[in-house]
C-alpha atoms as a PDB file:
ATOM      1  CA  UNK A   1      11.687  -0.774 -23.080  1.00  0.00           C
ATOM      2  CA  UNK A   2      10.456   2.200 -25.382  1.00  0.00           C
ATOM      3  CA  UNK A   3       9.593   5.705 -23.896  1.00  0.00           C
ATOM      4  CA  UNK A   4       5.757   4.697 -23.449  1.00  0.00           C
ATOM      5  CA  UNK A   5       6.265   1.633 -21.575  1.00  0.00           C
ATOM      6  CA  UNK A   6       8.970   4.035 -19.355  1.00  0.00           C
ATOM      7  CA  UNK A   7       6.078   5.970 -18.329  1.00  0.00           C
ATOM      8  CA  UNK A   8       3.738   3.464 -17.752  1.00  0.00           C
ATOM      9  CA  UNK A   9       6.280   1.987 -15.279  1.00  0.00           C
ATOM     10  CA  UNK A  10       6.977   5.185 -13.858  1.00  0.00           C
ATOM     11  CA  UNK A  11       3.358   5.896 -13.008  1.00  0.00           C
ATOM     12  CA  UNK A  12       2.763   2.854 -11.746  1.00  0.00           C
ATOM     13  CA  UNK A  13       5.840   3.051  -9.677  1.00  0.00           C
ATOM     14  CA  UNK A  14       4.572   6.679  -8.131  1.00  0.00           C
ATOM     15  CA  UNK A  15       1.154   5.325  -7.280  1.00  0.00           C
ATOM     16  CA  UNK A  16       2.365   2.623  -5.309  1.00  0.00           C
ATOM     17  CA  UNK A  17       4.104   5.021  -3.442  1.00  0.00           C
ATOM     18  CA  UNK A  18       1.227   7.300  -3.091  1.00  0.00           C
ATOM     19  CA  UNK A  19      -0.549   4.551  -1.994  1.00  0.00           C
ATOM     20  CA  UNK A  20       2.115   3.128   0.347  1.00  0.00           C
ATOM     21  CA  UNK A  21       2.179   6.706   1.942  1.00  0.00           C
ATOM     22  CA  UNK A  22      -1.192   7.108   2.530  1.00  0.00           C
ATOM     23  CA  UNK A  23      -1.397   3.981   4.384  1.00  0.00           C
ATOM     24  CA  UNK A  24       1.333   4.734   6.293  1.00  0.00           C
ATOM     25  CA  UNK A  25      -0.641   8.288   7.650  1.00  0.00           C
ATOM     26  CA  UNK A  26      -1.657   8.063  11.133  1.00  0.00           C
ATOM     27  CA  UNK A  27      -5.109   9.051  12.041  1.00  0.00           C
ATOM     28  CA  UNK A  28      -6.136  11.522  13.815  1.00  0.00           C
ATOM     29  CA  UNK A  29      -8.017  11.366  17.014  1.00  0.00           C
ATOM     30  CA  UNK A  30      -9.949  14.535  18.048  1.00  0.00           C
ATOM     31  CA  UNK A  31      -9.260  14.945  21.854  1.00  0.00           C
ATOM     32  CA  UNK A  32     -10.226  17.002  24.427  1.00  0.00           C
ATOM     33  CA  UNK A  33      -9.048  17.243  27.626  1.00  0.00           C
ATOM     34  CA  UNK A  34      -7.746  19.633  30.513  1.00  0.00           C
ATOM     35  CA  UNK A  35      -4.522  19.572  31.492  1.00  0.00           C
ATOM     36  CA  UNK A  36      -4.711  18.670  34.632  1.00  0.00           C
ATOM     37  CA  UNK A  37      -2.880  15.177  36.580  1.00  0.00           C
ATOM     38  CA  UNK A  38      -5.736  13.214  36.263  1.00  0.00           C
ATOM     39  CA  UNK A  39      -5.488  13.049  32.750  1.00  0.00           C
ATOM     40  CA  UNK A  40      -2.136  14.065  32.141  1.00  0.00           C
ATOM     41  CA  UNK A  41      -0.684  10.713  30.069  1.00  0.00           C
ATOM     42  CA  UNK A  42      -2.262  12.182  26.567  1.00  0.00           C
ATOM     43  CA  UNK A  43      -0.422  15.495  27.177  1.00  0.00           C
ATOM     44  CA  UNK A  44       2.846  13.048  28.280  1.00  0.00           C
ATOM     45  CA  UNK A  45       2.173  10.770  24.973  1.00  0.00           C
ATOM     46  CA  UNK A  46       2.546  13.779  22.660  1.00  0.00           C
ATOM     47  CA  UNK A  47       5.694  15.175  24.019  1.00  0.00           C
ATOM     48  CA  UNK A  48       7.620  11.488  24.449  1.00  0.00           C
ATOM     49  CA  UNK A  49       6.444  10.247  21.388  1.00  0.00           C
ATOM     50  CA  UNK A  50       4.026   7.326  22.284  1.00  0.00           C
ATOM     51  CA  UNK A  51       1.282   8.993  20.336  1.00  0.00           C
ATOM     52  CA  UNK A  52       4.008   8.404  17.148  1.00  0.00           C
ATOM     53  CA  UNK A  53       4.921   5.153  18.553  1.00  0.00           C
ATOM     54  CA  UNK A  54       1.148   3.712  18.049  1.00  0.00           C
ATOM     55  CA  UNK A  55       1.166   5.505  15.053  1.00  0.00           C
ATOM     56  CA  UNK A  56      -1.621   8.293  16.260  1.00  0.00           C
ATOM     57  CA  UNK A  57      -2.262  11.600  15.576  1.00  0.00           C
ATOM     58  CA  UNK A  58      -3.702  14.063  17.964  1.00  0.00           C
ATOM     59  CA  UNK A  59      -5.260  16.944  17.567  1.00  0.00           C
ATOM     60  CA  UNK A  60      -6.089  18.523  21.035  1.00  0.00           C
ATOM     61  CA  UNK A  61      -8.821  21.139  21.983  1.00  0.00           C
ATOM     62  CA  UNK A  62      -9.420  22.778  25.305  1.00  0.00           C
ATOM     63  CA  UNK A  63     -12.160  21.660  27.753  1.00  0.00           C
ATOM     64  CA  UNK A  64     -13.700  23.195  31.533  1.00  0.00           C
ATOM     65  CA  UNK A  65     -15.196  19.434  32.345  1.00  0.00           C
ATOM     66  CA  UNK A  66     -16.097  16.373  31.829  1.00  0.00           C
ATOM     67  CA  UNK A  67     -19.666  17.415  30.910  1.00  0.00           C
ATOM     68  CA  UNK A  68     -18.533  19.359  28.062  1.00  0.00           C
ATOM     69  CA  UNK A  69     -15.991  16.486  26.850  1.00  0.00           C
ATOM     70  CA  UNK A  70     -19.261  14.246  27.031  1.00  0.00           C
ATOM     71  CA  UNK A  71     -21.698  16.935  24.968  1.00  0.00           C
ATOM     72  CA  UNK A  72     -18.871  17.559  22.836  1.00  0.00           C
ATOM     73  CA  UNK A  73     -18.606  13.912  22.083  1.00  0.00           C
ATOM     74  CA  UNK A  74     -22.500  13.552  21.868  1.00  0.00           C
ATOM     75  CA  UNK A  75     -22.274  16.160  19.333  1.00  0.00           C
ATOM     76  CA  UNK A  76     -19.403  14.756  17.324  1.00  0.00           C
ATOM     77  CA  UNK A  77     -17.047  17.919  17.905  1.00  0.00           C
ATOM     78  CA  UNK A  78     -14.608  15.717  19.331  1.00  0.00           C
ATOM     79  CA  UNK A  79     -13.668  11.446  18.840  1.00  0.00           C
ATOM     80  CA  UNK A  80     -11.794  10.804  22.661  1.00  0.00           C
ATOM     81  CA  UNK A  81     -12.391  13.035  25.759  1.00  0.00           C
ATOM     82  CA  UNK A  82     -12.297  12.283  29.992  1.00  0.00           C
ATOM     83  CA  UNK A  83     -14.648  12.699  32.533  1.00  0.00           C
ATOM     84  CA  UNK A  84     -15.309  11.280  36.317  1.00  0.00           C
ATOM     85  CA  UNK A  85     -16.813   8.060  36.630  1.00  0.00           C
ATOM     86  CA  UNK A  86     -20.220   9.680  37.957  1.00  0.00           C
ATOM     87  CA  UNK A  87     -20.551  11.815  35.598  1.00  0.00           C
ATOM     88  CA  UNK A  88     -20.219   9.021  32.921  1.00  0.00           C
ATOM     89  CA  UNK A  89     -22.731   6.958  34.986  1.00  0.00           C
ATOM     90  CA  UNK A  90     -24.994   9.937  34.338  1.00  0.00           C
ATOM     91  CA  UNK A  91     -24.812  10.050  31.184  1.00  0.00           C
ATOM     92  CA  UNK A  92     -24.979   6.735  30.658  1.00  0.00           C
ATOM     93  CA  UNK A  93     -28.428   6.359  32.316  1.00  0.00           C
ATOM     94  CA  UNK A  94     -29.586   9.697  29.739  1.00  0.00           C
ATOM     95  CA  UNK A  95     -28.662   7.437  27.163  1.00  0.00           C
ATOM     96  CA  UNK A  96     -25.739   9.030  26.066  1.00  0.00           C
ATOM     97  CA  UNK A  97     -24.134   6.539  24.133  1.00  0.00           C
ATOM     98  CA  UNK A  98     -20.717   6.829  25.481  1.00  0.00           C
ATOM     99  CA  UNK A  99     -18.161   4.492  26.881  1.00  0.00           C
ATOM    100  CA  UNK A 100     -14.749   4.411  28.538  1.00  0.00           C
ATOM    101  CA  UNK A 101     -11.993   3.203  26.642  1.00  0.00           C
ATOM    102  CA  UNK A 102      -8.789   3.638  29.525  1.00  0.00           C
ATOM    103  CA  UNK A 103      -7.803   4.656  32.638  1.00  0.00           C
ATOM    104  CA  UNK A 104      -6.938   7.809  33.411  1.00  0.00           C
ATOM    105  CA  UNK A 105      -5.698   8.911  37.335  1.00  0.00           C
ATOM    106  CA  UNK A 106      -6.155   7.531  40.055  1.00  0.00           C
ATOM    107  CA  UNK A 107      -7.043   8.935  43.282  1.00  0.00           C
ATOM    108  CA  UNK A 108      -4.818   7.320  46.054  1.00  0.00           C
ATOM    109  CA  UNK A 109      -4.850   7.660  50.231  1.00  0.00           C
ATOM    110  CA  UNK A 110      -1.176   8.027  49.579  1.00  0.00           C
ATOM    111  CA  UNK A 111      -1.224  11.166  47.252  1.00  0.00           C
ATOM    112  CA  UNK A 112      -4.790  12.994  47.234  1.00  0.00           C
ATOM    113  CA  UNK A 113      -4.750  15.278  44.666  1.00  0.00           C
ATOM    114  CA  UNK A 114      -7.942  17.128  46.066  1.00  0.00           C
ATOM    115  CA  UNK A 115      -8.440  18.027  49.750  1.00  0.00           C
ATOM    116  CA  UNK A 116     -11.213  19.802  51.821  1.00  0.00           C
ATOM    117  CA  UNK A 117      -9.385  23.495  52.507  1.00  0.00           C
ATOM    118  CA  UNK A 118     -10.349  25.989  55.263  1.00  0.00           C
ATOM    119  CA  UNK A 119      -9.142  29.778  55.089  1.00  0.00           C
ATOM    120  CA  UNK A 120      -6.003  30.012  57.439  1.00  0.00           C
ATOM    121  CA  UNK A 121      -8.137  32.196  59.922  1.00  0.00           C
ATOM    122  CA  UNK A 122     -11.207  29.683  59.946  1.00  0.00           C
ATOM    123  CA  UNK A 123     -13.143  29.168  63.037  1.00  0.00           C
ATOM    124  CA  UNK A 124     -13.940  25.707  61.937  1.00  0.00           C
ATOM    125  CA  UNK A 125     -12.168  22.930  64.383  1.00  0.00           C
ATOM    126  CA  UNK A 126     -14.487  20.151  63.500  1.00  0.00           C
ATOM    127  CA  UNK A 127     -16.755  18.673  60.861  1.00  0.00           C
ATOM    128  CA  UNK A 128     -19.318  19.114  62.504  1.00  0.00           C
ATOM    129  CA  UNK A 129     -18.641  23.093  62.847  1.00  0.00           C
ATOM    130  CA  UNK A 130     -19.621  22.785  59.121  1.00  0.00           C
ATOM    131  CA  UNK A 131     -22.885  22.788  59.968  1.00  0.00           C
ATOM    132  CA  UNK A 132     -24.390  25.752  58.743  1.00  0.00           C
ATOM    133  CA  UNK A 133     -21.595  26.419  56.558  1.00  0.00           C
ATOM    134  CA  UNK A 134     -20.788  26.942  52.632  1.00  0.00           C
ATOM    135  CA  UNK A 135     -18.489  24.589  50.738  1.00  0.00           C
ATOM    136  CA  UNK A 136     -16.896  25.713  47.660  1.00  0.00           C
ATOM    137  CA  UNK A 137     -16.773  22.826  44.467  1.00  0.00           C
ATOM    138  CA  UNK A 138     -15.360  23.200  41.454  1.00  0.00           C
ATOM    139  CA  UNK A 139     -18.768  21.740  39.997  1.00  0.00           C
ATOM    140  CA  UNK A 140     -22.319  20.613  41.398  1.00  0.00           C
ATOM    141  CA  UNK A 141     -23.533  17.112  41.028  1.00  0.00           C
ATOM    142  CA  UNK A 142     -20.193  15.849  40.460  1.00  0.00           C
ATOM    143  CA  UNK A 143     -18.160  12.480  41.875  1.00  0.00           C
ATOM    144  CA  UNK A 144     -16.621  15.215  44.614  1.00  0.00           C
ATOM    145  CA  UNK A 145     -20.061  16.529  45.690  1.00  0.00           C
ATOM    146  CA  UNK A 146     -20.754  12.822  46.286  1.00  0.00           C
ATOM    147  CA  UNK A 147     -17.454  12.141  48.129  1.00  0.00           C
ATOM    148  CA  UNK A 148     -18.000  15.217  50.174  1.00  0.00           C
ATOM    149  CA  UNK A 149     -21.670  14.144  51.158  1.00  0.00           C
ATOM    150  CA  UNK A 150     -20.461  11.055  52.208  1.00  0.00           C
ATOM    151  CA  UNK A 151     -17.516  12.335  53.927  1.00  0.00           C
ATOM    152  CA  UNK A 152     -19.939  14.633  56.104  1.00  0.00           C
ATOM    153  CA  UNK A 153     -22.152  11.762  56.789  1.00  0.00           C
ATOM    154  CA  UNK A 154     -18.767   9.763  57.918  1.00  0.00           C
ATOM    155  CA  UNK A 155     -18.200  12.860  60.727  1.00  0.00           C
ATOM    156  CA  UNK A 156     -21.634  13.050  62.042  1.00  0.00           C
ATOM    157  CA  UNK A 157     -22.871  16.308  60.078  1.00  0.00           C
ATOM    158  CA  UNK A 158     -25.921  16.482  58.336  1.00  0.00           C
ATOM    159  CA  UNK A 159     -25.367  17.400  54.373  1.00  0.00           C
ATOM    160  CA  UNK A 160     -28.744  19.141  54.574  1.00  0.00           C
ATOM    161  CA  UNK A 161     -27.481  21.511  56.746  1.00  0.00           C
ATOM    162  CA  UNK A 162     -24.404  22.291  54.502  1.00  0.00           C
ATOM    163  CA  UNK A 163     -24.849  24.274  51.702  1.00  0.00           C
ATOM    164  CA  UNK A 164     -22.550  23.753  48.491  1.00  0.00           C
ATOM    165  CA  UNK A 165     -21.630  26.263  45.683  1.00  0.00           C
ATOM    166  CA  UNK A 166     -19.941  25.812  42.525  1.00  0.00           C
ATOM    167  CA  UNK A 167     -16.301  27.742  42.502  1.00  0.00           C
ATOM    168  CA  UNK A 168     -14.009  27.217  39.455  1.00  0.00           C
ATOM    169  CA  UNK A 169     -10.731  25.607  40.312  1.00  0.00           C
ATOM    170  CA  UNK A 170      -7.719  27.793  40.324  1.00  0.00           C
ATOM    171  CA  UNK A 171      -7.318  31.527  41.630  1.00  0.00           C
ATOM    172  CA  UNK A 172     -10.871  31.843  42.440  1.00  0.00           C
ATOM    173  CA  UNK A 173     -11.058  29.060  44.889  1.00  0.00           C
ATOM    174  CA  UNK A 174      -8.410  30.656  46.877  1.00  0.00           C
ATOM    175  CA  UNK A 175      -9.951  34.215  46.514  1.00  0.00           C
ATOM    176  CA  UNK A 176     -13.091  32.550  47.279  1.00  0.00           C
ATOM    177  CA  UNK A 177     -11.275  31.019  51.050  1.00  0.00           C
ATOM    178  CA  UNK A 178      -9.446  34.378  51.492  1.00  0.00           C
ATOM    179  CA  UNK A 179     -12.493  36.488  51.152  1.00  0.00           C
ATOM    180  CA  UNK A 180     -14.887  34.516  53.478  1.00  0.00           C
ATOM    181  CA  UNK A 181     -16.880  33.874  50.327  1.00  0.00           C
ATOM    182  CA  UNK A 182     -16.778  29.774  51.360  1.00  0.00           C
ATOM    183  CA  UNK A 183     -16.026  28.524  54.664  1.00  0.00           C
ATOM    184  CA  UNK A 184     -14.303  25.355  52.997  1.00  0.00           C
ATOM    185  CA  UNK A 185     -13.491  24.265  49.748  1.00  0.00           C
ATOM    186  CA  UNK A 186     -12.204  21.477  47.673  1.00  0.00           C
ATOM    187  CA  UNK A 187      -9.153  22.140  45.653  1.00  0.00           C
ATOM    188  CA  UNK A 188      -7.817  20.054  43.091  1.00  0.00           C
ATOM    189  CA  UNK A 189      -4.169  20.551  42.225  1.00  0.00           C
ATOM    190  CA  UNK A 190      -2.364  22.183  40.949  1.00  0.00           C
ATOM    191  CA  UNK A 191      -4.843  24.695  43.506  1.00  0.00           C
ATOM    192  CA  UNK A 192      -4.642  22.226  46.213  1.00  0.00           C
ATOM    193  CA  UNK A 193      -0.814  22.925  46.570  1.00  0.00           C
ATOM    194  CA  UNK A 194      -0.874  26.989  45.454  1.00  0.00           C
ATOM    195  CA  UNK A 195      -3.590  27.355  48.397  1.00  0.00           C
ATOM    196  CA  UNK A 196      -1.507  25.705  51.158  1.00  0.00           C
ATOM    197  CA  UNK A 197       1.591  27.733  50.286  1.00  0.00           C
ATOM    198  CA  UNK A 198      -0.828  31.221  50.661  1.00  0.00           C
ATOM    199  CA  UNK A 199      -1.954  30.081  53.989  1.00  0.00           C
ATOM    200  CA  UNK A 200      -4.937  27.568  53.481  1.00  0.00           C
ATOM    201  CA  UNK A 201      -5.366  24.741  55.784  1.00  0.00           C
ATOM    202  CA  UNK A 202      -6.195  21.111  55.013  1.00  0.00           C
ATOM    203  CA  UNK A 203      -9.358  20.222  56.962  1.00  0.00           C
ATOM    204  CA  UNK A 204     -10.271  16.816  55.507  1.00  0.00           C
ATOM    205  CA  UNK A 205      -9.689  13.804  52.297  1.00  0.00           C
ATOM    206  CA  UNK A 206     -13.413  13.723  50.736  1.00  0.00           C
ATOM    207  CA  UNK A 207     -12.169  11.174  48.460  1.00  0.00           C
ATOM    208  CA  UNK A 208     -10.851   8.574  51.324  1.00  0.00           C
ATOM    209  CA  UNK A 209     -14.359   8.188  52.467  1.00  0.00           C
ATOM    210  CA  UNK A 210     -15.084   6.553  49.343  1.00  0.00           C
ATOM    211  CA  UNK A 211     -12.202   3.732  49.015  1.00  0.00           C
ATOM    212  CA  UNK A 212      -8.436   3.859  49.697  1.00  0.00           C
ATOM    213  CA  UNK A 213      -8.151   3.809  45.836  1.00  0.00           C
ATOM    214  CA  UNK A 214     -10.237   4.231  42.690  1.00  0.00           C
ATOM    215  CA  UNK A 215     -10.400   6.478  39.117  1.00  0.00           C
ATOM    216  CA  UNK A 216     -10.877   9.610  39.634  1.00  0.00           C
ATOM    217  CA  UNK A 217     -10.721   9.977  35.724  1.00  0.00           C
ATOM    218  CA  UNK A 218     -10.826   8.174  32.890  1.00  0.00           C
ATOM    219  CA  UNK A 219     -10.802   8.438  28.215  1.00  0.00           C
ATOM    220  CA  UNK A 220     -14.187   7.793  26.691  1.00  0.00           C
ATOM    221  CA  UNK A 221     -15.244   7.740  23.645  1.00  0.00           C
ATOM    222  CA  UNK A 222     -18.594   7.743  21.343  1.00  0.00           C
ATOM    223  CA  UNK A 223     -19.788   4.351  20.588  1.00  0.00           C
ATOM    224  CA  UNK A 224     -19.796   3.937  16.900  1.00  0.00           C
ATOM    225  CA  UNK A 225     -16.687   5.798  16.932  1.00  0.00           C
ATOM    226  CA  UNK A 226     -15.016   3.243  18.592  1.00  0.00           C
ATOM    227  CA  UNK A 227     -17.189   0.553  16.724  1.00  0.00           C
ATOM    228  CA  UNK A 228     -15.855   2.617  13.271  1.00  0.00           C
ATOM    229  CA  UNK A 229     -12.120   2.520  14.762  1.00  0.00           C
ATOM    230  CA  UNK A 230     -11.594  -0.618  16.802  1.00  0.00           C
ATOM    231  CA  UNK A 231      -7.839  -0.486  16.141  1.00  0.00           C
ATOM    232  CA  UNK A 232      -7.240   3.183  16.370  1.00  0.00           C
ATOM    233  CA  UNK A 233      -9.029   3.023  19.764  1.00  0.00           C
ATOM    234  CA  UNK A 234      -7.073   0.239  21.362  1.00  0.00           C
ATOM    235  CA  UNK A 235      -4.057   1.872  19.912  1.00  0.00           C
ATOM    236  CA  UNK A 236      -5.128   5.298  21.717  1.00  0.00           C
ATOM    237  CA  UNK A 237      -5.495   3.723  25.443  1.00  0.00           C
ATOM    238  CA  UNK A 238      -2.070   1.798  24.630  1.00  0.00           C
ATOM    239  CA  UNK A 239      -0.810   5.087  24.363  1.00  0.00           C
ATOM    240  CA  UNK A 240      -2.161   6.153  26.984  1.00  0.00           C
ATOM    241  CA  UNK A 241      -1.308   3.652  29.437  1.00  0.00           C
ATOM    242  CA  UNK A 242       2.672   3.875  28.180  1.00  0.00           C
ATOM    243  CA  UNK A 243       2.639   7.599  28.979  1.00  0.00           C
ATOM    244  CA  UNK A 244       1.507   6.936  32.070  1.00  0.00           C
ATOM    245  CA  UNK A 245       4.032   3.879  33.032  1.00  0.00           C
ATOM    246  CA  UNK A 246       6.260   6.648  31.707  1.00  0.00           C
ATOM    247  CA  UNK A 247       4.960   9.183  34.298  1.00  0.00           C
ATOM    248  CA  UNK A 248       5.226   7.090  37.032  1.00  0.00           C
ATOM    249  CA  UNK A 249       8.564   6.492  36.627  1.00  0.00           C
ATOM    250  CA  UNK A 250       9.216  10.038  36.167  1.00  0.00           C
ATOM    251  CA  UNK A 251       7.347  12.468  38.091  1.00  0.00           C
ATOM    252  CA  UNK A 252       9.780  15.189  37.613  1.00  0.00           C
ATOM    253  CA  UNK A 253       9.795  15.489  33.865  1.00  0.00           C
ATOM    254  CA  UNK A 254       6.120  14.833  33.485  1.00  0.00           C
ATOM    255  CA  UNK A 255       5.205  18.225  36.088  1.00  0.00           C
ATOM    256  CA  UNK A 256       7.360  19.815  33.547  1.00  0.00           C
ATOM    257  CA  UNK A 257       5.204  18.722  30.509  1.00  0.00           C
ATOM    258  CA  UNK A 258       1.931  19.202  32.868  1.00  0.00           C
ATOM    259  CA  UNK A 259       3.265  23.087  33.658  1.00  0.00           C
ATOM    260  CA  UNK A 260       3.865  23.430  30.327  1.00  0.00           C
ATOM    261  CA  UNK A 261       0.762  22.584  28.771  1.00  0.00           C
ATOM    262  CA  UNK A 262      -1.362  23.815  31.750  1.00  0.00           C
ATOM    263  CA  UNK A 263       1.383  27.231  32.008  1.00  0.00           C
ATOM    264  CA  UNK A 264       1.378  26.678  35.402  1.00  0.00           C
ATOM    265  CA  UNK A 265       4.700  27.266  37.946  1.00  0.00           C
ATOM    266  CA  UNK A 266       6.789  24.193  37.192  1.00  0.00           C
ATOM    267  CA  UNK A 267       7.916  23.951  41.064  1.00  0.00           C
ATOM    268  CA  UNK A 268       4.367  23.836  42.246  1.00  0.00           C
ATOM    269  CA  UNK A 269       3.942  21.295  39.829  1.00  0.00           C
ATOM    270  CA  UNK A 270       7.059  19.457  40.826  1.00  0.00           C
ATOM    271  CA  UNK A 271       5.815  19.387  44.117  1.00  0.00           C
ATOM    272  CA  UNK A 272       2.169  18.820  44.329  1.00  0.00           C
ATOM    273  CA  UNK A 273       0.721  15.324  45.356  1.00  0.00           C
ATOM    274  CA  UNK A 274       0.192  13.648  41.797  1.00  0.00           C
ATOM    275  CA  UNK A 275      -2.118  11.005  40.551  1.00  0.00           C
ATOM    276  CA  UNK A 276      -0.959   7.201  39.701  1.00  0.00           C
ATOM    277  CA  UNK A 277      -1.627   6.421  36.303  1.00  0.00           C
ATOM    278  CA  UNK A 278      -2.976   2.623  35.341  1.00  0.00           C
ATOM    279  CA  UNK A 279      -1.395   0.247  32.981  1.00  0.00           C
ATOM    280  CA  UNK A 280      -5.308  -1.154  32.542  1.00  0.00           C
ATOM    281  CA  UNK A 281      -8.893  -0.513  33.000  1.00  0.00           C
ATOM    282  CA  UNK A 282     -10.340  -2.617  36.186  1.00  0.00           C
ATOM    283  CA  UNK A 283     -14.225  -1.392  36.402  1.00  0.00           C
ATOM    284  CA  UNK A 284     -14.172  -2.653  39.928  1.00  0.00           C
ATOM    285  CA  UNK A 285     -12.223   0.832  40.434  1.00  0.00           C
ATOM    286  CA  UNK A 286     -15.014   2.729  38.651  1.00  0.00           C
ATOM    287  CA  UNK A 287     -17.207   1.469  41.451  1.00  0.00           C
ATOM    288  CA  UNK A 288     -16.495   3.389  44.401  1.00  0.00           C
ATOM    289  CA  UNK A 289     -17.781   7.286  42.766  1.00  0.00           C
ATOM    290  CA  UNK A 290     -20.480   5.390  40.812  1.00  0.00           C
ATOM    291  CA  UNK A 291     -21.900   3.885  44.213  1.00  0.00           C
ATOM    292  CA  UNK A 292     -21.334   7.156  46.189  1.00  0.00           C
ATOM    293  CA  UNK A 293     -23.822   9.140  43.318  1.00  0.00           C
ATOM    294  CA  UNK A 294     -26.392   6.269  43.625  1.00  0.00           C
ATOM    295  CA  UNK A 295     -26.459   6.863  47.970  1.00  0.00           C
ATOM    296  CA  UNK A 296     -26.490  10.797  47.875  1.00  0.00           C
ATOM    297  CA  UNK A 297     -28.832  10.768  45.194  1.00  0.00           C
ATOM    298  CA  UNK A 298     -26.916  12.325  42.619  1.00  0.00           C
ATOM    299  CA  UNK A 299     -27.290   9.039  40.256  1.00  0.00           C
ATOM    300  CA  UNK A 300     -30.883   8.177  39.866  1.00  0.00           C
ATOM    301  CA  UNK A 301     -30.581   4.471  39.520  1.00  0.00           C
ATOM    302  CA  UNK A 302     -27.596   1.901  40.120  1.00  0.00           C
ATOM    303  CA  UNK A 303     -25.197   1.243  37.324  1.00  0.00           C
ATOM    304  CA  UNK A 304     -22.933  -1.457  37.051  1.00  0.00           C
ATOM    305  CA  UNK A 305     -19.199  -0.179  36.019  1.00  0.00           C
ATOM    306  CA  UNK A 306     -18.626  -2.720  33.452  1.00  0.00           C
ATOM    307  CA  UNK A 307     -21.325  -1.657  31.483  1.00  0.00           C
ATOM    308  CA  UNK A 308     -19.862   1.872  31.203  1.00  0.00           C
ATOM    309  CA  UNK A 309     -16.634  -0.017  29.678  1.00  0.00           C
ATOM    310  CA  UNK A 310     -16.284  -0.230  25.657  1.00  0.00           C
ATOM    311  CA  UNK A 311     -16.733  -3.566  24.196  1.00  0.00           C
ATOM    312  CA  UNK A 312     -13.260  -5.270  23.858  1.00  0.00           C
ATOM    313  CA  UNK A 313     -11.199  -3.266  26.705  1.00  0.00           C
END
């Protein structure tokens, strides 16, 4: 072989390599998401690897709630985010195409991760002393404003005569309980579990009025993103639901991860009522939120769950 032929081989031999290499890159998915239980398997799937596994790349960026995941989607500043089932019910009937593509948490009679608080001090011994009263959410118009209607209407008191305001989760919730700013709120955790420990009492299980189980979150995605990228899609919720098999099976290690990415107090994390993550996507658990929007009026017509569900999952 003379020294021209030697070359030609070499280059052929480097672009094949190139080539094989750049195949082999994973793509990456935009996400965004809030560290919080309910959608804690993408945080899980970076750390243990089943991002790698389904060879994925994440990139993550920050979000307040599922309304700006969805916008943020809408806008293509993002390829995968989470929101509530009402909210994507909402959306859905703006024409916002977006659908789910997995399961994130979901809410269980056995471990509610959100509660109905009332200051340690409160006056209030029965729903029906709500009457009257404020009732602190950590948004308006929202699957828990629906669960909390309904769960008023389930004690006898008349949502009419309650009057809701919208109070970030975290520190101000419980400033918000201390101060007499609310007479009741609904904390999430990790909040849920922080409030108890500085004196707040639980008063009631919004979310049990609904069903005994259900999603209380769930990954969507744009819908000619996940017409583009099929594969990459179905490769992100397997991902997903392996972190969360994962999680199950380890609650301790997965606060940690949680805390972590949320820099929250490991031991409140480690001992807070946590979600149960899915191993599919069952729209018949979509139903329950979707339903409650429709009766309180938050949801201007019915939707059917399935058709919020991405073609092929």
């Amino acid at each position: 072989m003379n020294r021209l032929e030697s070359l030609a081989l070499a280059g052929s031999l480097l672009t094949a390599t190139t080539l094989a290499a750049s195949a082999q890159t994973p793509p990456t998915v935009r996400v965004m998401c809030t560290p919080t239980d309910s959608f804690g398997e993408a945080y899980y799937a970076q750390d243990m690897g089943f991002f790698t596994q389904h060879n994925i790349s994440v990139e993550f960026s920050g979000s307040s709630g599922g309304a700006i995941a969805i916008n943020a989607l809408a806008g293509n500043s993002a390829d995968v985010g989470v929101a509530n089932p009402l909210s994507i019910a909402q959306a859905y009937t703006k024409g916002i195409p977006i659908s789910i593509i997995a399961g994130g948490g979901l809410y269980t009679t056995a471990s509610p991760a959100t509660l109905l608080l009332i200051p340690k001090n409160s006056t209030v011994r029965t729903p029906k002393d709500l009457e009257g009263k404020t009732i602190g959410l950590p948004g308006l118009g929202d699957q828990l404003q629906a669960a909390t209607t309904v769960w008023l209407q389930k004690n006898g008191v008349d949502p009419a005569k309650v009057r809701f305001i919208e109070v970030n989760p975290g520190p101000l919730i419980r400033n918000a309980l201390e101060r007499g700013r609310v007479d009741a709120a609904t904390a999430p955790e990790p909040t849920l579990t922080e409030s108890v420990q500085a004196g707040a009492r639980v008063f009631g299980d919004p979310f049990a009025a609904l069903a005994p189980r259900f999603f209380i979150g769930v990954w969507i995605a744009r819908n000619d993103w996940v017409k583009a990228n099929p594969d990459v899609a179905r490769r992100f919720a397997d991902a997903i639901y392996d972190a969360g098999k994962w999680a199950n099976a380890h609650p301790s290690e997965s606060a940690a991860i949680l805390a972590k990415y949320a820099k929250g107090d490991p031991a409140v994390f480690r001992t807070m009522h946590r979600a149960t993550y899915p191993s599919s996507l069952d729209p018949r658990l979509l139903a329950p939120p979707i339903d409650a929007g429709f009766r309180t009026g938050l949801l201007p017509s019915a939707v059917n769950a399935a058709d919020l569900v991405a073609k092929g999952f």
